[in-house]
Protein backbone atom coordinates (compact mmCIF):
# COMPACT_ATOMS: atom_id res chain seq x y z
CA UNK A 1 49.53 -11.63 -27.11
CA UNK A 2 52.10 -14.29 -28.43
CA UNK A 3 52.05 -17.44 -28.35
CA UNK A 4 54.14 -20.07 -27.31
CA UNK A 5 54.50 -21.05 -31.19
CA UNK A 6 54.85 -17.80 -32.33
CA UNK A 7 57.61 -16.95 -29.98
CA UNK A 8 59.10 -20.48 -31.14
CA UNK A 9 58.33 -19.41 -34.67
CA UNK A 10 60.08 -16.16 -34.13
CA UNK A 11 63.26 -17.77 -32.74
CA UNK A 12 63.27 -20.15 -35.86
CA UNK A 13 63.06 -16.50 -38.11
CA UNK A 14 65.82 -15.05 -36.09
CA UNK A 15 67.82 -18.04 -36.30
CA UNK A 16 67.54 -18.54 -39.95
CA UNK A 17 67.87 -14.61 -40.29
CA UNK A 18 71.52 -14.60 -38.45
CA UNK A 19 72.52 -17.80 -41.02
CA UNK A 20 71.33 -16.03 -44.09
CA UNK A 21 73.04 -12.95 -43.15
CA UNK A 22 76.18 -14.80 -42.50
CA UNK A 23 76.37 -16.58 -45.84
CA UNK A 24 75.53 -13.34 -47.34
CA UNK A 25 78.78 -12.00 -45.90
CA UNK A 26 80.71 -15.19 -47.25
CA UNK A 27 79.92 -14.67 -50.76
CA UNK A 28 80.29 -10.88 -50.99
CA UNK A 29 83.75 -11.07 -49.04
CA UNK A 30 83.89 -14.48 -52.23
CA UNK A 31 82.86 -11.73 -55.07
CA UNK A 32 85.28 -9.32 -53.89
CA UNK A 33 87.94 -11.92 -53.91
CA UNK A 34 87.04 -12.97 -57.47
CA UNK A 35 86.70 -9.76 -58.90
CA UNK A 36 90.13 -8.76 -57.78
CA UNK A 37 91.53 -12.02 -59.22
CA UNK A 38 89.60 -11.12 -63.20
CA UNK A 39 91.34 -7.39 -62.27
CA UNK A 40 94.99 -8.51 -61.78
CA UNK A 41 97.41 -9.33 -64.85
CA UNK A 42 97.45 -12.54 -66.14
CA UNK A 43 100.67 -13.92 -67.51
């Protein structure tokens, strides 16, 4: 049976989980971008 500080615990995981996953998402959209910009022509 959980606890009140595991459930607490839990909602800190989730909560950290969600922001982790969300700046994962910012710097793969970030590599994308600035692999595209080394692929292009320079002049």
């Amino acid at each position: 049976m959980a606890t009140v500080s595991d459930i607490e615990r839990i909602r800190q995981l989730e909560k950290e989980n969600r922001e982790l996953k969300r700046a994962n998402d910012i710097l793969k959209s970030a590599s994308a971008f600035f692999a595209a910009e080394l692929d292009r022509p320079h002049r």
